[in-house]
N, C-alpha and C. Protein backbone atom coordinates (compact mmCIF):
# COMPACT_ATOMS: atom_id res chain seq x y z
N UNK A 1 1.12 -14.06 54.88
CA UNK A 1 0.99 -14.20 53.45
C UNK A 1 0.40 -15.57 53.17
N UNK A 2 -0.81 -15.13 52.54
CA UNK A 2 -1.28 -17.14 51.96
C UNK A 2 -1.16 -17.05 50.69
N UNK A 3 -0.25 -18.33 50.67
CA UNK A 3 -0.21 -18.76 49.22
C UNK A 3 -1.23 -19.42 48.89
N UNK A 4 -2.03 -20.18 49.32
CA UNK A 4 -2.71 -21.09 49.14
C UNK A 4 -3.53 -20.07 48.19
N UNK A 5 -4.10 -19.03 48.87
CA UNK A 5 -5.05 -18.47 48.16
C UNK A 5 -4.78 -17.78 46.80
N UNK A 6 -3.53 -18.11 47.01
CA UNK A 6 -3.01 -17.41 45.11
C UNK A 6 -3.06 -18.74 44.32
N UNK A 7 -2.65 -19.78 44.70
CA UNK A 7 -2.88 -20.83 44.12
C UNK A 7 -4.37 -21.10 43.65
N UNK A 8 -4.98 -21.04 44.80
CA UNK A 8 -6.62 -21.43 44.10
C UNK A 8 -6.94 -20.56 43.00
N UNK A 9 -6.89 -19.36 43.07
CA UNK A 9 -7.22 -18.41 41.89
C UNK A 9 -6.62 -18.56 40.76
N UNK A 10 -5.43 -18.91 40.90
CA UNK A 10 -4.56 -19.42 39.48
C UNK A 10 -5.77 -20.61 39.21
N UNK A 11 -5.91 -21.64 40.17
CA UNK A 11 -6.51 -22.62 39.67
C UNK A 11 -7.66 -22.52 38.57
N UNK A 12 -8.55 -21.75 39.06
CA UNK A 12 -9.93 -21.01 38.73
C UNK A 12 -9.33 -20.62 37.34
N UNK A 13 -8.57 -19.40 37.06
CA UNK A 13 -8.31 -19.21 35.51
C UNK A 13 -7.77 -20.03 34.97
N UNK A 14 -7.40 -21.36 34.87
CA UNK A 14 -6.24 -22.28 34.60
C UNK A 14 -7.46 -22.86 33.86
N UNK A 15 -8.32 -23.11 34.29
CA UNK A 15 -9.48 -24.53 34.46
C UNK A 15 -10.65 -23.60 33.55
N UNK A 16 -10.86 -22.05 33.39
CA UNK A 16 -11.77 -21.26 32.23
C UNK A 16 -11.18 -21.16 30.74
N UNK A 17 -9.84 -21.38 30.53
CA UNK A 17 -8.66 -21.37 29.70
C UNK A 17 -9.44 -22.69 28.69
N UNK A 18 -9.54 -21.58 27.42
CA UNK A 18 -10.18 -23.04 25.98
C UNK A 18 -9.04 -22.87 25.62
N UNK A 19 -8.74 -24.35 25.30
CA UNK A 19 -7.39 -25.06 24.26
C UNK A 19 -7.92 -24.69 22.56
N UNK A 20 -7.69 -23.76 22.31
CA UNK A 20 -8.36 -23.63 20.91
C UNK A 20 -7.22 -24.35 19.58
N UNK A 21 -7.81 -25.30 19.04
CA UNK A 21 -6.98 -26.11 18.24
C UNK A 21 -7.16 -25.19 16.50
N UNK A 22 -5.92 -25.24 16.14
CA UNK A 22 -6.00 -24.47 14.64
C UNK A 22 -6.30 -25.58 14.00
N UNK A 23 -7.52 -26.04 13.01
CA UNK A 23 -7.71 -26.72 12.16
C UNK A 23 -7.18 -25.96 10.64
N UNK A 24 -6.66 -27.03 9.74
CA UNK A 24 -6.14 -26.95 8.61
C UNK A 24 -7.18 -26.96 7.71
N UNK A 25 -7.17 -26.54 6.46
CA UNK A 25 -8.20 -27.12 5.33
C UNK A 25 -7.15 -28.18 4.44
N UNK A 26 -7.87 -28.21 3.50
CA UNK A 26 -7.14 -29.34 2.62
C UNK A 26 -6.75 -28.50 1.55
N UNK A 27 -6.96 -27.63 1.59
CA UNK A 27 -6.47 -26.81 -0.04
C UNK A 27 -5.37 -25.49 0.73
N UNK A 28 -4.29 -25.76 -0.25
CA UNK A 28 -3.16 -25.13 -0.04
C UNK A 28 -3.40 -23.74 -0.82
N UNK A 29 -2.70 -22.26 0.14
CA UNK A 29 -2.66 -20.80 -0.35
C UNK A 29 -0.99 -21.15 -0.85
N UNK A 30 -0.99 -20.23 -2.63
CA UNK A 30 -0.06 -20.22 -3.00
C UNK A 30 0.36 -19.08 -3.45
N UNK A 31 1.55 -18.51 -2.96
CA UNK A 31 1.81 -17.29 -3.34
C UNK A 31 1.91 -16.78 -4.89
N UNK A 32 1.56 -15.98 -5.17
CA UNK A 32 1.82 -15.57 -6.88
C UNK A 32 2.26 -14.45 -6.49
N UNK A 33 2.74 -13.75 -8.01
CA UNK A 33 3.51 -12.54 -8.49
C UNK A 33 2.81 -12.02 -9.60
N UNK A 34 2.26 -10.70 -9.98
CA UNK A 34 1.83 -10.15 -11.08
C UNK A 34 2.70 -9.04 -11.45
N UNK A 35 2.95 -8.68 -12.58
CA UNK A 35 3.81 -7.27 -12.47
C UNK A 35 2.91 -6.87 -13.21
N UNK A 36 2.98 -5.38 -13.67
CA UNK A 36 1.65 -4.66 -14.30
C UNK A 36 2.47 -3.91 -15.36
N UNK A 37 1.81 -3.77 -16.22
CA UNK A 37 1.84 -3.26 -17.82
C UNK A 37 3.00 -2.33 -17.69
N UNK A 38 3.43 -1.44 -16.38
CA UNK A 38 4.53 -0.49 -16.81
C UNK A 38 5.78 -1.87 -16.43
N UNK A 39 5.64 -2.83 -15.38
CA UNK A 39 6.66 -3.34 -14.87
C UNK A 39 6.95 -4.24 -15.61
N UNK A 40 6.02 -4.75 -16.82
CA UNK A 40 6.61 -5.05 -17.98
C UNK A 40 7.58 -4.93 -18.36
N UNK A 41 6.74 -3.74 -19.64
CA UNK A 41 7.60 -2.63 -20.54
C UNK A 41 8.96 -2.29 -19.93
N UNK A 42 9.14 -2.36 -18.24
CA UNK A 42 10.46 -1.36 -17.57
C UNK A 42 11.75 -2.86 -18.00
N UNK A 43 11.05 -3.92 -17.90
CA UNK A 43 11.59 -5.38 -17.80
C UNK A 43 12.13 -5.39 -19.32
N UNK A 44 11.31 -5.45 -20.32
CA UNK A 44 11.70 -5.30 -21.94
C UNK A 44 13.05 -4.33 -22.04
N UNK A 45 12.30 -3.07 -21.27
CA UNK A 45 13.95 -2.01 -21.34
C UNK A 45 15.17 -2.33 -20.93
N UNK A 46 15.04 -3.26 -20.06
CA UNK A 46 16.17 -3.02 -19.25
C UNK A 46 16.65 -4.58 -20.06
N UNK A 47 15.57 -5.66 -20.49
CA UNK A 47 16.41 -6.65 -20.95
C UNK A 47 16.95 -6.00 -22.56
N UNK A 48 16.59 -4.98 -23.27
CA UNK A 48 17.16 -4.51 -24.09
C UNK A 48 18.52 -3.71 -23.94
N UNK A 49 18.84 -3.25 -22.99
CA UNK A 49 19.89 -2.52 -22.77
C UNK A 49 20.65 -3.23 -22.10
N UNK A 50 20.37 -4.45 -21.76
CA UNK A 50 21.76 -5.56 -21.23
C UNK A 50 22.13 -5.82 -22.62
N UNK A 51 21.48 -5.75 -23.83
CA UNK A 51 21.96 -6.40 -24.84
C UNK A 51 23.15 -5.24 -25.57
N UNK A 52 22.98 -4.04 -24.95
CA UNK A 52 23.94 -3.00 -25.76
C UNK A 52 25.14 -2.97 -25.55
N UNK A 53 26.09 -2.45 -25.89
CA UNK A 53 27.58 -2.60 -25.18
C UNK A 53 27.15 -0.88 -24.35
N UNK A 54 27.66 -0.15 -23.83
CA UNK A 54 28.23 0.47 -22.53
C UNK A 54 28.64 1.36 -23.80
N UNK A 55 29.52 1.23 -24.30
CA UNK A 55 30.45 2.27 -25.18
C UNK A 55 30.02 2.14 -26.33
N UNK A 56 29.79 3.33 -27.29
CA UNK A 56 29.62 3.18 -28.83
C UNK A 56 30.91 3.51 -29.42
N UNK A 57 31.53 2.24 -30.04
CA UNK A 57 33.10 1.95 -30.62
C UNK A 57 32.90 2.69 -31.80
N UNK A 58 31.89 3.20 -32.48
CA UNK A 58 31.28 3.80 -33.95
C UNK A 58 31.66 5.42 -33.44
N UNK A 59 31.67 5.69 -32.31
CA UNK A 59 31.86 7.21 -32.18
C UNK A 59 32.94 7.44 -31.15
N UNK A 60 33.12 6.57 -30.82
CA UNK A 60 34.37 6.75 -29.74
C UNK A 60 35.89 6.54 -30.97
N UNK A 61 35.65 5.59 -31.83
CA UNK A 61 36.78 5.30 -32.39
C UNK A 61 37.79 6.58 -33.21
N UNK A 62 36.60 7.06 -33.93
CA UNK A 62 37.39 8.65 -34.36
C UNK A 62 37.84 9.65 -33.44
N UNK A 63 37.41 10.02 -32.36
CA UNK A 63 38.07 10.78 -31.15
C UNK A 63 39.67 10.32 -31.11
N UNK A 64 39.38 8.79 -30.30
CA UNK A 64 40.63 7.81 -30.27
C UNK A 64 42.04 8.09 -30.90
N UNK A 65 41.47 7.36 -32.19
CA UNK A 65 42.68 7.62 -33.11
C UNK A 65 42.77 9.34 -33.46
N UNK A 66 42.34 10.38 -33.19
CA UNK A 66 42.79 11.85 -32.94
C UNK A 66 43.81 11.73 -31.99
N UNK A 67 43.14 11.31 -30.59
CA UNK A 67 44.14 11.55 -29.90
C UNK A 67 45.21 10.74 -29.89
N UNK A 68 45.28 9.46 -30.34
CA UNK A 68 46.64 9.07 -30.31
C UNK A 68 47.83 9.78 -31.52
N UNK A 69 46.71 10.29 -32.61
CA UNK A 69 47.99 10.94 -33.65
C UNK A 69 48.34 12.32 -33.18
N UNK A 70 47.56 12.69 -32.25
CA UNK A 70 48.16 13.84 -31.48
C UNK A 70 47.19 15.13 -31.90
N UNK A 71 46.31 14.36 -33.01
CA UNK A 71 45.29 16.01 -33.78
C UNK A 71 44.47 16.17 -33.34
N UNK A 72 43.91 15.79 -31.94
CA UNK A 72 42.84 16.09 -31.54
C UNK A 72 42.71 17.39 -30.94
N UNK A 73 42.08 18.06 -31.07
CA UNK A 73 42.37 19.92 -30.66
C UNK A 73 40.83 20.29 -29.80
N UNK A 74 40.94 20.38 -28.41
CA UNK A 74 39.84 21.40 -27.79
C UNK A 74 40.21 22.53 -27.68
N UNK A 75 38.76 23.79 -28.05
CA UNK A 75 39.10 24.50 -27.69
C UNK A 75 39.35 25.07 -26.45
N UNK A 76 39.48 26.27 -25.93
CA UNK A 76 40.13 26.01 -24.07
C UNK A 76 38.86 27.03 -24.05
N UNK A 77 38.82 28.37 -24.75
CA UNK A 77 37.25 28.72 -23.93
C UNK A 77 35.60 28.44 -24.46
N UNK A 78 35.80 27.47 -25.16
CA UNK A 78 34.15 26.51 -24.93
C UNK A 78 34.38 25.54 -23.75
N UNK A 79 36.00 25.05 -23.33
CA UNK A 79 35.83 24.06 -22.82
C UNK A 79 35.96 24.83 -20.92
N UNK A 80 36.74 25.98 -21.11
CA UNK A 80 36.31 26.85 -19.99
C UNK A 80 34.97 27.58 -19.96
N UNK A 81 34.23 27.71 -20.70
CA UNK A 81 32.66 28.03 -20.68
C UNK A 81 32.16 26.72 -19.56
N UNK A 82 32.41 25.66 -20.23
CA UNK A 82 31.54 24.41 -19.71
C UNK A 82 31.74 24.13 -18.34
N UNK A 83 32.72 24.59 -17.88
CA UNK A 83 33.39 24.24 -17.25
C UNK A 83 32.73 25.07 -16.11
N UNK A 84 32.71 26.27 -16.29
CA UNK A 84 31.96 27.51 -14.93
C UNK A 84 30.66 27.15 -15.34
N UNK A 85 30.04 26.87 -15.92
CA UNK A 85 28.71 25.99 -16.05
C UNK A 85 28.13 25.18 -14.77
N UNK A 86 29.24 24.29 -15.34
CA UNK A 86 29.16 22.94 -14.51
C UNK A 86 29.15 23.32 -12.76
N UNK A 87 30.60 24.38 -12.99
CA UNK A 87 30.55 23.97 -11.27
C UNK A 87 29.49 25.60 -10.68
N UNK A 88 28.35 26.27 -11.36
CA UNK A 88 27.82 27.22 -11.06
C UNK A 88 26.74 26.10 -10.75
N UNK A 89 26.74 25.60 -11.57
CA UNK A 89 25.33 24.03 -11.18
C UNK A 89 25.43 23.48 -9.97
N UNK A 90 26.70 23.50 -9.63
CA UNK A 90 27.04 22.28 -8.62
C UNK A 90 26.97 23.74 -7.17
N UNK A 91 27.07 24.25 -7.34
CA UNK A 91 27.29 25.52 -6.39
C UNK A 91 25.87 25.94 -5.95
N UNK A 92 24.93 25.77 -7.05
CA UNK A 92 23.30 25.77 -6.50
C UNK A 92 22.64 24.63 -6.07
N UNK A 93 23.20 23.60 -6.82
CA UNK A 93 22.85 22.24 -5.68
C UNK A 93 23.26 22.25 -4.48
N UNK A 94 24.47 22.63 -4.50
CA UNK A 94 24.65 22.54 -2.86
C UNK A 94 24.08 23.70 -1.96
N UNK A 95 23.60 24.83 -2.50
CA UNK A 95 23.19 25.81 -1.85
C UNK A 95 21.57 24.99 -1.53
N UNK A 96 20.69 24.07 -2.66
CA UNK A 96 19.46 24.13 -1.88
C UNK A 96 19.73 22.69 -0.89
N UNK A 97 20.72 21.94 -1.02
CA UNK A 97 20.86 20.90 -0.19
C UNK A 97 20.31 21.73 1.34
């Protein structure tokens, strides 16, 4: 086994090898941000609806005081209608899952 001769050949590509230096410019790339006309408008919405409360106290409040005086009355088959509705919905979602 010669080493020698692996050495020289290393030598040979060692010595064809350009040191290529990265030169800089003088003017700096600066990142920006654009959002576009819908990502606006979506920005306006959403800073409008941080401004809302969650609950409307104007329509919740009459329910409320029903049910605390005890007069609040559902009926049982609209509210059993809604009800096999709901889970006939939920029974075809899971069928196309």
């Amino acid at each position: 086994m010669r080493i020698e001769a692996y050495n020289q050949v290393q030598q040979l590509y060692q010595a064809k090898k350009v040191n290529k230096v990265r030169q800089t410019t003088s003017t700096a790339h600066t990142d920006q941000l654009q959002f576009s006309n819908f990502g606006r408008e979506i920005g306006v919405a959403q800073a409008a609806l941080s401004g809302t409360p969650d609950i409307r106290e104007e329509l919740i409040a009459p329910i409320k005081a029903k049910v605390q005086n005890g007069t609040y009355h559902v009926e049982t088959a609209s509210f059993a209608e809604k009800l096999l509705q709901k889970a006939s919905a939920m029974e075809a979602y899971e069928e196309t899952r």
